[in-house]
C-alpha atoms as a PDB file:
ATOM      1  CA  UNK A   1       0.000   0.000   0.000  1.00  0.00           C
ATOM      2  CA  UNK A   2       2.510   2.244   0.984  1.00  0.00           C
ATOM      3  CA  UNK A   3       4.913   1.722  -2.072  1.00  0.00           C
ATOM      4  CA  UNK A   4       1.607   2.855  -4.343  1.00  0.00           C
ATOM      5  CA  UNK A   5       0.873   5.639  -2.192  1.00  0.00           C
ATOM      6  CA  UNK A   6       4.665   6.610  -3.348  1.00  0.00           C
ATOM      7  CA  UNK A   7       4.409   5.799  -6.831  1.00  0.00           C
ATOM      8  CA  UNK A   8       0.881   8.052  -6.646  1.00  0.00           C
ATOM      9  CA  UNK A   9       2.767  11.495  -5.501  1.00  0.00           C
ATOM     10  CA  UNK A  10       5.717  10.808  -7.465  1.00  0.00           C
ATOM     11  CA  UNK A  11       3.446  10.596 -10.649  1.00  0.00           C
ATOM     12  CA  UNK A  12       1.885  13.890  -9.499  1.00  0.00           C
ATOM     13  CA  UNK A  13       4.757  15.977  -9.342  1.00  0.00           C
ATOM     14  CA  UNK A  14       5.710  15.706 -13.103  1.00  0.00           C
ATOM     15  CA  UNK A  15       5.042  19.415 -14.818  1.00  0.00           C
ATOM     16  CA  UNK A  16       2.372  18.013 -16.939  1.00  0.00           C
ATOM     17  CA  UNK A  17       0.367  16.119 -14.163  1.00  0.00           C
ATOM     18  CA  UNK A  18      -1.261  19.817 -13.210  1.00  0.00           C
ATOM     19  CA  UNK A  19      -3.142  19.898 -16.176  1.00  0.00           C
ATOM     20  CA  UNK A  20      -5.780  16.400 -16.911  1.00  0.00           C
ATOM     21  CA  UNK A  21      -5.742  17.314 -20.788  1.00  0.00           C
ATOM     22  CA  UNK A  22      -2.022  17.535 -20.858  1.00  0.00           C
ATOM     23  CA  UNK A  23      -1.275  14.561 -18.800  1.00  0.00           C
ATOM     24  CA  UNK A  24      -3.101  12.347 -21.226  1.00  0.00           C
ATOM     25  CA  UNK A  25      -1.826  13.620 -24.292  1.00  0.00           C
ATOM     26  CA  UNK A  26       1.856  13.171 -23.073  1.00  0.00           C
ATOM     27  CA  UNK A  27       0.609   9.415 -21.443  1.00  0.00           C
ATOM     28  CA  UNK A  28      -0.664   9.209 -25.450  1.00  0.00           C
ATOM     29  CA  UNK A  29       1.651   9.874 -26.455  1.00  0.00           C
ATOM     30  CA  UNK A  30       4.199   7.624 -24.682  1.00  0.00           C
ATOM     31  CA  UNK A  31       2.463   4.897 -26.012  1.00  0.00           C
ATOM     32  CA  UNK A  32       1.987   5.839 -29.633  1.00  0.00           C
ATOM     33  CA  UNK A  33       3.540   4.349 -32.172  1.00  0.00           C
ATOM     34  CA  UNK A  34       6.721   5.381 -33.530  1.00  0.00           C
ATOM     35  CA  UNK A  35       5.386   6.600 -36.561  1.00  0.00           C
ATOM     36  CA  UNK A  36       2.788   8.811 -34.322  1.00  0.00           C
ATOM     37  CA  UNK A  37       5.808   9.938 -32.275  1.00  0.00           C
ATOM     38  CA  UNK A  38       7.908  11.202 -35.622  1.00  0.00           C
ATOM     39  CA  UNK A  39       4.444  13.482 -36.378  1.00  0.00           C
ATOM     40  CA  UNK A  40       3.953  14.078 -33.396  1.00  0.00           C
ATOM     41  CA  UNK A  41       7.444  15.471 -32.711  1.00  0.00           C
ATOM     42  CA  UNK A  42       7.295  17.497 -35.941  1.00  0.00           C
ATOM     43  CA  UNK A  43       4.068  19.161 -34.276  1.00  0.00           C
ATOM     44  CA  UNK A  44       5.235  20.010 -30.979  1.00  0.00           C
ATOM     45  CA  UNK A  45       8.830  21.535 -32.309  1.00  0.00           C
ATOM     46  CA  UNK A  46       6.440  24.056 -34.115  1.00  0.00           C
ATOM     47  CA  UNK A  47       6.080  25.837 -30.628  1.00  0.00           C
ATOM     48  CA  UNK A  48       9.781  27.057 -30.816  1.00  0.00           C
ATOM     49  CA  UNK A  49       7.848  30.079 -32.205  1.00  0.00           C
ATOM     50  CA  UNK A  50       5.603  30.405 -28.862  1.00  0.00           C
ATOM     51  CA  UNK A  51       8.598  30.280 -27.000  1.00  0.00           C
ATOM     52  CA  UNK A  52      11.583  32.960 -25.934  1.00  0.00           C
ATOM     53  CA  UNK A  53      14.775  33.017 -27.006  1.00  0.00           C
ATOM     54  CA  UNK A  54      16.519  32.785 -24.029  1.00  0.00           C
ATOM     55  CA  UNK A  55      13.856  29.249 -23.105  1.00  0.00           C
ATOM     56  CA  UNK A  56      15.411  27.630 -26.324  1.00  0.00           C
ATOM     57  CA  UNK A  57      18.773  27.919 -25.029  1.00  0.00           C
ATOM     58  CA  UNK A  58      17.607  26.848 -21.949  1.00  0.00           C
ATOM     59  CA  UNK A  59      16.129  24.049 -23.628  1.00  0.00           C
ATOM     60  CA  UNK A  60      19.125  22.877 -25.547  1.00  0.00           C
ATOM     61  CA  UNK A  61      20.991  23.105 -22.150  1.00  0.00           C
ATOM     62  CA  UNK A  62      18.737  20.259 -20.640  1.00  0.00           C
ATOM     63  CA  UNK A  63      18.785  18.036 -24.382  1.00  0.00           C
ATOM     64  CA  UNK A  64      22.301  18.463 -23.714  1.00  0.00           C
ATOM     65  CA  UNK A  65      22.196  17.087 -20.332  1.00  0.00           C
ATOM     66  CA  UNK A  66      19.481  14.306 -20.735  1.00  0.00           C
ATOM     67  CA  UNK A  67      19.737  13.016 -24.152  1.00  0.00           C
ATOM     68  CA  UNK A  68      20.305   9.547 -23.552  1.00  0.00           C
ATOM     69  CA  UNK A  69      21.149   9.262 -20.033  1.00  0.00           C
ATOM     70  CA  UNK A  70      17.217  10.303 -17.860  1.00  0.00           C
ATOM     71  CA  UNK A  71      14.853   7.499 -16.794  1.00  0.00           C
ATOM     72  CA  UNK A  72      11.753   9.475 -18.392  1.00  0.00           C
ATOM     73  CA  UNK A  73      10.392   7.696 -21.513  1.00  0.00           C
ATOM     74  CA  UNK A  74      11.469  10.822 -23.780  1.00  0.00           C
ATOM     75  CA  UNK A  75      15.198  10.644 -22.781  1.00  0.00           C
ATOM     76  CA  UNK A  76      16.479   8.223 -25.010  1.00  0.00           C
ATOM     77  CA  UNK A  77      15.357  10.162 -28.137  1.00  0.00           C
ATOM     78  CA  UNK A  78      16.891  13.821 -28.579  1.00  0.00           C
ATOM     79  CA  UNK A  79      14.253  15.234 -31.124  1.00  0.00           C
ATOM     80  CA  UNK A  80      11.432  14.057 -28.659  1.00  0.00           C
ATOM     81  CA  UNK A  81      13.267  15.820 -25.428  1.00  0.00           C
ATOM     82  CA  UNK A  82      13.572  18.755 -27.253  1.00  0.00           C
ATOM     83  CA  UNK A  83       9.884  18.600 -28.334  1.00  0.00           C
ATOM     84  CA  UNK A  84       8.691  17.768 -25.103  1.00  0.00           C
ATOM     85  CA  UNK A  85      10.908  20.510 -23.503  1.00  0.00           C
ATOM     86  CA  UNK A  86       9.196  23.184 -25.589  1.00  0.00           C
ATOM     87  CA  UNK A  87       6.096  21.780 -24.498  1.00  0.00           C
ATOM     88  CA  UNK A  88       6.833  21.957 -20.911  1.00  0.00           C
ATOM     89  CA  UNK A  89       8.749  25.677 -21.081  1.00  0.00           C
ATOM     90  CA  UNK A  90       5.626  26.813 -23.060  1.00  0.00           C
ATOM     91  CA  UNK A  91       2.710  28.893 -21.118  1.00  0.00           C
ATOM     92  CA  UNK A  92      -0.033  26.965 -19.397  1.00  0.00           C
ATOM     93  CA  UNK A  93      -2.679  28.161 -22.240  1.00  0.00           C
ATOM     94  CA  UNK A  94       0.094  27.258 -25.271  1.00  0.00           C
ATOM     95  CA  UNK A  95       0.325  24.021 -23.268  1.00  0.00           C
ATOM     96  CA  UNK A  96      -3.108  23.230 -23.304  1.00  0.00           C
ATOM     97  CA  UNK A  97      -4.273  24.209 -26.729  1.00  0.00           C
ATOM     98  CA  UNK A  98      -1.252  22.078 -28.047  1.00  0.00           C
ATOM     99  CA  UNK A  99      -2.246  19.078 -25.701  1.00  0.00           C
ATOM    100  CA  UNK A 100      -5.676  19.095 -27.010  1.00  0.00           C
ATOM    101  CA  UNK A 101      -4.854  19.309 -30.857  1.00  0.00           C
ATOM    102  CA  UNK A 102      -2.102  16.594 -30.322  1.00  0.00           C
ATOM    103  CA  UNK A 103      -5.058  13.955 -28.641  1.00  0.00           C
ATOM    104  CA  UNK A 104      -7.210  14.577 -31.598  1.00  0.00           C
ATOM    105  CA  UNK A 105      -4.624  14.193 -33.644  1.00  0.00           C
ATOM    106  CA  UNK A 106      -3.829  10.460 -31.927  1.00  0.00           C
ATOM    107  CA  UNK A 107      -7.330   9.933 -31.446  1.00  0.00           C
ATOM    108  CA  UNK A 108      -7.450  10.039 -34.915  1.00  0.00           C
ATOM    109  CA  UNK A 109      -4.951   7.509 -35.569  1.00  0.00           C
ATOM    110  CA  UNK A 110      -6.529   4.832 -33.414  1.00  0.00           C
END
């Protein structure tokens, strides 16, 4: 019980748990298939134009420092940690309206 109960809060403090619509488009995600990851990559980079200057270096900073080497099921591919990175360095309504067009987007594929 108690080693759920830890798997439960440590679920809940990833950045995209706040938000129900942007959890399960990441979860989706995560579970697409790799073709649906390569569009839906291409889809999410497209916020680099949402997104500061000074984020994107930011981001490259942490693609740099992941890519390869986290536990998160993003890590091991550098186009999808820099996608999800501009995702998650993206405002809360950017977040959401790109959440929502990526699950109908995978919905779609199903």
């Amino acid at each position: 019980m108690e080693e759920n109960r830890n798997s439960e809060n440590q679920e809940n403090k990833r950045w995209y748990d706040k938000d129900p619509v942007l959890k399960e488009a990441l979860e989706l995600l995560r579970i697409s298939t790799d073709e649906e990851k390569e569009e839906a990559k291409a889809f999410i980079l497209k916020l680099q134009e949402d997104v500061a200057g000074e984020v994107i270096e930011r981001i490259y900073d942490i693609v740099t420092q992941y890519s390869g080497k986290g536990n998160r099921w993003y890590d091991n591919d550098p186009v999808m940690l820099r996608a999800i990175e501009i995702l998650r360095q993206a405002d809360p309504k950017t977040q959401r309206k790109a959440a929502l067009k990526l699950l109908l987007a995978l919905e779609e594929k199903k």
